[in-house]
Structure formats: structure tokens, C-alpha cells
N, C-alpha and C. Protein backbone atom coordinates (compact mmCIF):
# COMPACT_ATOMS: atom_id res chain seq x y z
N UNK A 1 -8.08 23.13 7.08
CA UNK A 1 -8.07 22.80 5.67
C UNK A 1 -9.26 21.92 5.32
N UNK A 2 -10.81 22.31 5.03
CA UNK A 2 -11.32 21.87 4.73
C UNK A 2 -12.20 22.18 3.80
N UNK A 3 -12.05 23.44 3.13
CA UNK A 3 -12.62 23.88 1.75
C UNK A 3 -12.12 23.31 0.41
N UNK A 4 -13.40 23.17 -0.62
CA UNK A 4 -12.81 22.62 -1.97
C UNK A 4 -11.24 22.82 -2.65
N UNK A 5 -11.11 24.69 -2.10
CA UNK A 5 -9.84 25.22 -2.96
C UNK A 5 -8.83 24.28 -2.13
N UNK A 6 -8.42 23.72 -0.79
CA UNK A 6 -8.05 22.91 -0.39
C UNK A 6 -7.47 21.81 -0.74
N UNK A 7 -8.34 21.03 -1.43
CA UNK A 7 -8.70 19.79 -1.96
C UNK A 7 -7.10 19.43 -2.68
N UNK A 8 -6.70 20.60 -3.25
CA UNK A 8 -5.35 20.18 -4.15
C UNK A 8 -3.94 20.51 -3.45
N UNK A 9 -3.75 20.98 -2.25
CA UNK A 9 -2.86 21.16 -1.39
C UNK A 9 -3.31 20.53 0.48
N UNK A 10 -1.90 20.25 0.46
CA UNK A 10 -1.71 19.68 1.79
C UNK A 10 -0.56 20.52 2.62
N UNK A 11 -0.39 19.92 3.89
CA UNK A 11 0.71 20.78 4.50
C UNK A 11 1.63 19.88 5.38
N UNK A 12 2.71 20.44 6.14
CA UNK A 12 3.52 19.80 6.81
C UNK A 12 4.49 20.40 7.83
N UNK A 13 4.28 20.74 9.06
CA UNK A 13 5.06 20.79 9.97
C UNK A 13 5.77 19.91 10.57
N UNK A 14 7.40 20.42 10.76
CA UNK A 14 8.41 19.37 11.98
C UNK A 14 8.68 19.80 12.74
N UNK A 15 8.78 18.37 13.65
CA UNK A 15 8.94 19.03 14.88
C UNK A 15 10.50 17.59 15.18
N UNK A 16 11.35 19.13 15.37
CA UNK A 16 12.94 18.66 15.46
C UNK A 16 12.99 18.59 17.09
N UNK A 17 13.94 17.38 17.51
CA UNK A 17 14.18 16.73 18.75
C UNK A 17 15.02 16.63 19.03
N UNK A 18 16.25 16.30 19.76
CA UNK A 18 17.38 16.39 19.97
C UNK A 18 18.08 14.62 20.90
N UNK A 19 18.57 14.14 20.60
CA UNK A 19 18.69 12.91 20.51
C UNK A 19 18.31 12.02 20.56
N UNK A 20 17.21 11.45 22.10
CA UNK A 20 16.30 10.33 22.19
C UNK A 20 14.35 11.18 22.20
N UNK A 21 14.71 12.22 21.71
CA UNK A 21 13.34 13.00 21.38
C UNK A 21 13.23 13.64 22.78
N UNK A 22 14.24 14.07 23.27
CA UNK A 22 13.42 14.67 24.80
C UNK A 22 13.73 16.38 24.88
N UNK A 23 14.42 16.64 23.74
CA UNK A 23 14.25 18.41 23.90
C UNK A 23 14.26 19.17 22.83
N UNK A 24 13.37 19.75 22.65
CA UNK A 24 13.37 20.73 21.43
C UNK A 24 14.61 21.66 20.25
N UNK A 25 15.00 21.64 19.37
CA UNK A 25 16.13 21.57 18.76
C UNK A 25 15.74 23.21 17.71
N UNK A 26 15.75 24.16 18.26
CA UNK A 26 15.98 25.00 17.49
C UNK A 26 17.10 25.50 15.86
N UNK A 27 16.62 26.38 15.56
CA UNK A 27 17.29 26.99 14.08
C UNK A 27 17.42 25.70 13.63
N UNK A 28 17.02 24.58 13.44
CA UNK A 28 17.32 23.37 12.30
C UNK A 28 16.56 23.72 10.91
N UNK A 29 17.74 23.68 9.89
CA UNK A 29 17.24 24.20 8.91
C UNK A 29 16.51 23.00 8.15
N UNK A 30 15.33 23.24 7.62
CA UNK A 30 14.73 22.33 6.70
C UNK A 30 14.14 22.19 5.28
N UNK A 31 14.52 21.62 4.92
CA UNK A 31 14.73 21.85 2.92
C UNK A 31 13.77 20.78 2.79
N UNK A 32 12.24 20.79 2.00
CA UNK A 32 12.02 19.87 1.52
C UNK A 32 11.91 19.68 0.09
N UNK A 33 12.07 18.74 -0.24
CA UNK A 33 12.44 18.27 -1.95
C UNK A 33 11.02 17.50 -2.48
N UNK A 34 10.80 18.07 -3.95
CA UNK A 34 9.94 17.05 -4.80
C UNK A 34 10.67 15.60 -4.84
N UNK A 35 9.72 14.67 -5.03
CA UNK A 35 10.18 13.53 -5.01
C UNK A 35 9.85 13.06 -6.48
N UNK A 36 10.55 13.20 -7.70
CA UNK A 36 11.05 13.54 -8.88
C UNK A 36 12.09 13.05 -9.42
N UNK A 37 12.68 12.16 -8.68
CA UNK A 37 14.16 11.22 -9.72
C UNK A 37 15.20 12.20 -9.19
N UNK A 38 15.73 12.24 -10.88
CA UNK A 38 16.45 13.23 -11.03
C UNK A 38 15.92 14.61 -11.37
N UNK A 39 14.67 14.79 -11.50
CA UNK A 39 14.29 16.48 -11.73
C UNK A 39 13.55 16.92 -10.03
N UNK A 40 14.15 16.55 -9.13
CA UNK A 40 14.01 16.50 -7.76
C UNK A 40 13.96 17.81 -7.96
N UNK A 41 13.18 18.85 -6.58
CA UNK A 41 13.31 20.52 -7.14
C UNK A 41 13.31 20.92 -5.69
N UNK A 42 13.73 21.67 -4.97
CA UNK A 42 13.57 22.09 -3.91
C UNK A 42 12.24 23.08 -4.19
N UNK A 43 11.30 22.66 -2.63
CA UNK A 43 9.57 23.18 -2.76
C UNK A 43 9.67 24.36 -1.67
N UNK A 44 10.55 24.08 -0.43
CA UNK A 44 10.33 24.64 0.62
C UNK A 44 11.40 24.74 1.74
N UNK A 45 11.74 25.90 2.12
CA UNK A 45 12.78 26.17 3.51
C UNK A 45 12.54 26.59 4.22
N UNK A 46 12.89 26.36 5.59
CA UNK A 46 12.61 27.22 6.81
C UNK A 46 13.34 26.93 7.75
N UNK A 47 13.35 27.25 9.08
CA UNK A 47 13.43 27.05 10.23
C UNK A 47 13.12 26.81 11.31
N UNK A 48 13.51 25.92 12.55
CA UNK A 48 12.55 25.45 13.32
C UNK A 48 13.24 26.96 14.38
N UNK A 49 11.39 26.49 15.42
CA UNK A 49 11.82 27.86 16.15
C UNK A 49 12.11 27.28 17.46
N UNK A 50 11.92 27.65 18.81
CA UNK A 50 12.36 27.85 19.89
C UNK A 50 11.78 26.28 20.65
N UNK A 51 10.47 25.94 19.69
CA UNK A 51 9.85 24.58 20.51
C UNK A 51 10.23 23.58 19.22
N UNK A 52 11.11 23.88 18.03
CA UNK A 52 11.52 22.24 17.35
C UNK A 52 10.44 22.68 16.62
N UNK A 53 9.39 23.82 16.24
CA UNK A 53 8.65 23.31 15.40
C UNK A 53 9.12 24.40 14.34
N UNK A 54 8.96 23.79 12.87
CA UNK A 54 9.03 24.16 11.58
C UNK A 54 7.87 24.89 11.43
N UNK A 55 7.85 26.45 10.24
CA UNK A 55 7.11 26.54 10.13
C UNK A 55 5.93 25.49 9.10
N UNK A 56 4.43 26.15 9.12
CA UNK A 56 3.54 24.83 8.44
C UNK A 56 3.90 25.33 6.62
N UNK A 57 4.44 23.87 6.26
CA UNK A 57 4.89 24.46 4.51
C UNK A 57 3.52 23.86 3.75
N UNK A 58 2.87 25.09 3.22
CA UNK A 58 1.73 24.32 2.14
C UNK A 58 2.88 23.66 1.05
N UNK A 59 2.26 22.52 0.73
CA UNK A 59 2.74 21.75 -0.79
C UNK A 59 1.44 21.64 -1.68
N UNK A 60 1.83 21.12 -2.76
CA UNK A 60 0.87 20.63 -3.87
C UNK A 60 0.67 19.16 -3.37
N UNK A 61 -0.54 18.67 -3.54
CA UNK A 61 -1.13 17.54 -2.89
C UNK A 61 -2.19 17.19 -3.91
N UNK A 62 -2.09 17.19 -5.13
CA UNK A 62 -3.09 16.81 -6.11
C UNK A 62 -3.48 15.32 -5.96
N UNK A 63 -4.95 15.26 -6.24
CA UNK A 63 -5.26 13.82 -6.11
C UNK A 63 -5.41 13.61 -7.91
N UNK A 64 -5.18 12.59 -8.91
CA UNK A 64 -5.20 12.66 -9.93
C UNK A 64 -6.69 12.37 -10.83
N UNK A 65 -6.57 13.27 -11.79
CA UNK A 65 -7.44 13.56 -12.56
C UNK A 65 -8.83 12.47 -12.71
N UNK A 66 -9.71 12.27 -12.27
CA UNK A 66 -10.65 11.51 -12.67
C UNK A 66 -10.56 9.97 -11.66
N UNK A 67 -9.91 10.21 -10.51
CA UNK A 67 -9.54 9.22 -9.39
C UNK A 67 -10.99 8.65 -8.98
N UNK A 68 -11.00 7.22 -8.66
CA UNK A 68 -12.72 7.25 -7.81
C UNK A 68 -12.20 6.16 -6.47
N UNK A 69 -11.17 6.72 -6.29
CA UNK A 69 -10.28 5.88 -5.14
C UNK A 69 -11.32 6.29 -3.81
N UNK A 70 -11.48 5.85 -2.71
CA UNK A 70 -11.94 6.65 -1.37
C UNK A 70 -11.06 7.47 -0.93
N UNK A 71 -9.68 6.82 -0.72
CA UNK A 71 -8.55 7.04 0.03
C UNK A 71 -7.34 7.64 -1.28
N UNK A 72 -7.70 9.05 -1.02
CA UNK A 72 -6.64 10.12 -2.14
C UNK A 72 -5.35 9.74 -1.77
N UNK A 73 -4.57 9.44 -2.88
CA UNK A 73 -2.82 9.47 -3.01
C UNK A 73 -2.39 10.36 -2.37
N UNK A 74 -1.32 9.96 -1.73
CA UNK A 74 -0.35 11.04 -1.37
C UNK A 74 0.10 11.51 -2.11
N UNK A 75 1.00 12.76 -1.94
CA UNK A 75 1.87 13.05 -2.34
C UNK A 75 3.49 12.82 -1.76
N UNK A 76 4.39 12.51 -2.21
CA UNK A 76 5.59 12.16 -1.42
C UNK A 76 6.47 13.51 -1.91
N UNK A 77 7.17 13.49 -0.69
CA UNK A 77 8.10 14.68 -0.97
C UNK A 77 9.38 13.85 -0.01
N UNK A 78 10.78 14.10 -0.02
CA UNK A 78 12.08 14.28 0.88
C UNK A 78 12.41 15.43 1.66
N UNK A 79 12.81 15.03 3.20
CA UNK A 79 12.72 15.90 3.77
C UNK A 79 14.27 16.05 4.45
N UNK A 80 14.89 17.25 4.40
CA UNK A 80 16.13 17.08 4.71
C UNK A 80 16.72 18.09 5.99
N UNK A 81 17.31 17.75 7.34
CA UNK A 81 17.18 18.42 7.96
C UNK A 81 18.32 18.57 8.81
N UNK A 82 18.85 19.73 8.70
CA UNK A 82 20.35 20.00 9.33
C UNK A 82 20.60 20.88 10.57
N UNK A 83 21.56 20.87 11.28
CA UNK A 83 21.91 21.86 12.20
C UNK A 83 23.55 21.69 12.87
N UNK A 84 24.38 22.44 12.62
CA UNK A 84 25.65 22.42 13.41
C UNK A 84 25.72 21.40 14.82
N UNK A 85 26.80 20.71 14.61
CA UNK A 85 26.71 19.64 15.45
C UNK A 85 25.67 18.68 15.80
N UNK A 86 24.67 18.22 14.77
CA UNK A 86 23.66 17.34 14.59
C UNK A 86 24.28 16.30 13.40
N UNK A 87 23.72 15.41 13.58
CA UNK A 87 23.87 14.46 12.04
C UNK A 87 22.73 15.25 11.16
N UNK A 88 23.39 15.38 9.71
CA UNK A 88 21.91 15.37 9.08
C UNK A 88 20.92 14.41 8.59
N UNK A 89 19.93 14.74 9.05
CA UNK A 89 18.14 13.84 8.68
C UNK A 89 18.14 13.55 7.17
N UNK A 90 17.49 12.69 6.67
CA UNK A 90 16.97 12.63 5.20
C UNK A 90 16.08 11.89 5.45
N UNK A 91 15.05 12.27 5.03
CA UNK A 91 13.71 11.45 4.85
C UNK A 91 13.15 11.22 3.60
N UNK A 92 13.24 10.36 2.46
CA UNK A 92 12.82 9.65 1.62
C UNK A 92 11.39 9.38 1.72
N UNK A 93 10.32 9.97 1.33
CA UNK A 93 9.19 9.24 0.76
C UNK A 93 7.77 9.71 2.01
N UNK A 94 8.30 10.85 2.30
CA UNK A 94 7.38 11.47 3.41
C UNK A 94 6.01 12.01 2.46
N UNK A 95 4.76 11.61 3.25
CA UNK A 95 3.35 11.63 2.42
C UNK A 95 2.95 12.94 2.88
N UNK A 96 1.88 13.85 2.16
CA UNK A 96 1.78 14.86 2.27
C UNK A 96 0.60 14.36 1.20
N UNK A 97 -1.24 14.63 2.32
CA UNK A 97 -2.49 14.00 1.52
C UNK A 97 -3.24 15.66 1.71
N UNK A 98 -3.90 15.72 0.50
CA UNK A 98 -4.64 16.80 0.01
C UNK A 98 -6.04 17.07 1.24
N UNK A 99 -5.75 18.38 1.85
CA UNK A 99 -6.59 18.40 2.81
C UNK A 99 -6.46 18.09 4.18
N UNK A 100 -4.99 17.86 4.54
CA UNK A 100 -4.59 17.34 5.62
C UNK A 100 -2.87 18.16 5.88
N UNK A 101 -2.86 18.14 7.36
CA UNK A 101 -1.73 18.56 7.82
C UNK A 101 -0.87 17.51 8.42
N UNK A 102 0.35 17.33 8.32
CA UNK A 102 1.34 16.18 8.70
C UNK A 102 2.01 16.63 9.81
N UNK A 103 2.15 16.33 10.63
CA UNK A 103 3.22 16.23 11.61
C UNK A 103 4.63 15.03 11.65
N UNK A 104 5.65 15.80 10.96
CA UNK A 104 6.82 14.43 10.84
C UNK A 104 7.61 15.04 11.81
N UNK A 105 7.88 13.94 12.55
CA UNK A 105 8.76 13.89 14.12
C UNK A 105 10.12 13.64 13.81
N UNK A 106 11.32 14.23 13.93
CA UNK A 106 13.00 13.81 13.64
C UNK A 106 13.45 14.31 15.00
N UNK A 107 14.07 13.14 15.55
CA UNK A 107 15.30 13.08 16.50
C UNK A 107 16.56 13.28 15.84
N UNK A 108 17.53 14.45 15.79
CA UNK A 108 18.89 14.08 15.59
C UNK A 108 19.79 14.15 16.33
N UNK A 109 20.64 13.30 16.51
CA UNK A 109 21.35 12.94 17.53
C UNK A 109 23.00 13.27 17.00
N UNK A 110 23.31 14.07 18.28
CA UNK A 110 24.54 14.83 18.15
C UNK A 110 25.73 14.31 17.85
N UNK A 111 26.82 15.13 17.47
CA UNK A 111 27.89 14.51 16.82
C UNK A 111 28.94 14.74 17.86
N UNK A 112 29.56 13.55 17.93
CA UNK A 112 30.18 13.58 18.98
C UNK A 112 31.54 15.10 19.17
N UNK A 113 31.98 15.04 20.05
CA UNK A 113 32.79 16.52 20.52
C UNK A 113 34.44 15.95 20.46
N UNK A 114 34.73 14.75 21.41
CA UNK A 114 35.76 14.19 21.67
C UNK A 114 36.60 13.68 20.59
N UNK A 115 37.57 13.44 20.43
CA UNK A 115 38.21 11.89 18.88
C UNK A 115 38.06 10.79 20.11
N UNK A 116 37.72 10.21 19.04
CA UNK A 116 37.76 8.58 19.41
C UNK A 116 36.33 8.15 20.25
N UNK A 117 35.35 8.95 20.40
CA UNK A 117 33.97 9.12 21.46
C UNK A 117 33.11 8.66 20.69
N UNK A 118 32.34 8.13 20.72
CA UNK A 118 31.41 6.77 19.87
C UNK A 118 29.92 7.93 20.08
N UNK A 119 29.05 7.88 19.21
CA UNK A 119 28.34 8.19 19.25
C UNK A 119 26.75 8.13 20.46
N UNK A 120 26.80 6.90 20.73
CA UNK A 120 26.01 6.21 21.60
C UNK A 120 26.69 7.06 23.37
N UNK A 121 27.80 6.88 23.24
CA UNK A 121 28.14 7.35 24.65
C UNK A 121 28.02 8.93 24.94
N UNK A 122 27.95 9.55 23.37
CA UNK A 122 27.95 11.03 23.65
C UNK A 122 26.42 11.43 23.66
N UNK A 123 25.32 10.43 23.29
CA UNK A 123 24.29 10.75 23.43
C UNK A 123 24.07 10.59 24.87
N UNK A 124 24.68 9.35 25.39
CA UNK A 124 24.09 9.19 27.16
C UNK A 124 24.36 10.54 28.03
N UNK A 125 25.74 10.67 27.28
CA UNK A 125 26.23 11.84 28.51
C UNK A 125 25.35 13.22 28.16
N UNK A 126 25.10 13.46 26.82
CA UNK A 126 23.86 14.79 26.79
C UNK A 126 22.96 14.59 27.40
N UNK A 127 22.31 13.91 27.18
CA UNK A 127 20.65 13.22 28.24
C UNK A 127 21.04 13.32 29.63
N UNK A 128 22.04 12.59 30.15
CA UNK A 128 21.91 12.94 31.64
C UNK A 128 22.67 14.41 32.04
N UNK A 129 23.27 15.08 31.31
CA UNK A 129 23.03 16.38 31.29
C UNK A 129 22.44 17.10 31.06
N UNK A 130 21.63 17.18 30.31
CA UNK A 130 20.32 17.50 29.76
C UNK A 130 19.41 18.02 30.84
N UNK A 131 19.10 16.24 31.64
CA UNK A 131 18.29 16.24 32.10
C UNK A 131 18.52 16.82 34.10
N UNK A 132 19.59 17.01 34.32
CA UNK A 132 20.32 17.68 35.12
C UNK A 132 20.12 18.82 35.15
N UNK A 133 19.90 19.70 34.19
CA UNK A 133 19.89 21.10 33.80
C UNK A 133 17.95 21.32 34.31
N UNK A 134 17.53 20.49 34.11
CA UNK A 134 15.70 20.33 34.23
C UNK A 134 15.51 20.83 35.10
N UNK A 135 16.16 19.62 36.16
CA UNK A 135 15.78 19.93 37.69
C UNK A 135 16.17 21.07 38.08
């Protein structure tokens, strides 16, 4: 992304993780939102694939009219990100700069299976299963 037509769009790939960021989290669906109040608008959906990564979503990334800033405004967008037996993500106020590609990183960490199983303990026991499965 480095041509003029450029200049007014930016982009953004995720890359979804699976509890303390150590394994790739497929089909997580991802919705990102204008960041707009209440006239919030959904911009973009997809899915992550086999390595956690989203496809790359062009956005609008306008720098404003007659700016003589060095350093162009972002654009902010919300980023919202779900998957069966995950908590869902919300990200509030994610930048997205004209001419540039983002990489936003989300760990979500699983919901527990058991009643009464605390979250923290069901993450230990995935990880060292997890990481059991490696070797």
C-alpha cells in the first residue's frame, strides 16, 4: 500500500490465539464496527483460517481535508471477535492509518467445560494439554 489511490484507505488483519497466545484459533468469526456512537455500522466480516489469521479487511482511512499534520489520524474502528466455547473479544478504539496495514493480536481464552471450574484453572489444564499434544 503505497500508491496515492491508497492514501485514503488502510487495512487490518487478526491474528486469533487461543488462551495465553500459544495456538492458532480457527473459524473465529470477526465483525468489525465503525466507531460512530450510536450510528455504529458494521464495515466488515470474516473468518479466521487454519493459522488464526483473518482475512486482510480494506477500511476507509481518510486523513482530513486540508490536514498539515506529519503524522495522519487514524481511523478507529471496534473489533469484535467470537467463537463457540471462547469468551467473546471487543476491542474499542482499534487504529486503522491510511496507507498502512495493522496487525491486531487477540488471545481468547476458553470457557470453562466443568460447573463450578474457574476460569484460570481451565486455561492451565488446556496449555498443558495443549502442549502435550506438541510433543
Amino acid at each position: 500500500m503505497n500508491s496515492q489511490e491508497d492514501m485514503n484507505i488502510g487495512s487490518i488483519v487478526i491474528r486469533a490465539r487461543s488462551g495465553y497466545g500459544l495456538f492458532p484459533l480457527s473459524d473465529v468469526l470477526v465483525t468489525i464496527f465503525s466507531q460512530d456512537g450510536e450510528n455504529s455500522t458494521t464495515v466488515a466480516v470474516g473468518y479466521t483460517d487454519e493459522s488464526g489469521l483473518s482475512p486482510e479487511f480494506v477500511l476507509p482511512a481518510t486523513v482530513k481535508e486540508g490536514s498539515t499534520q506529519l503524522k495522519p489520524i487514524a481511523q478507529r474502528f471496534t473489533i469484535e471477535a467470537s467463537k463457540p466455547g471462547y469468551q467473546t473479544v471487543i476491542l474499542h478504539g482499534v487504529q486503522v492509518y491510511p496507507g498502512v496495514q495493522t496487525v491486531q493480536n487477540l488471545n481468547m481464552a476458553p470457557l470453562p467445560s466443568r460447573p463450578g471450574q474457574t476460569l484460570t484453572e481451565y486455561d492451565k489444564e488446556l496449555v498443558q494439554e495443549e502442549m502435550m499434544q506438541e510433543l
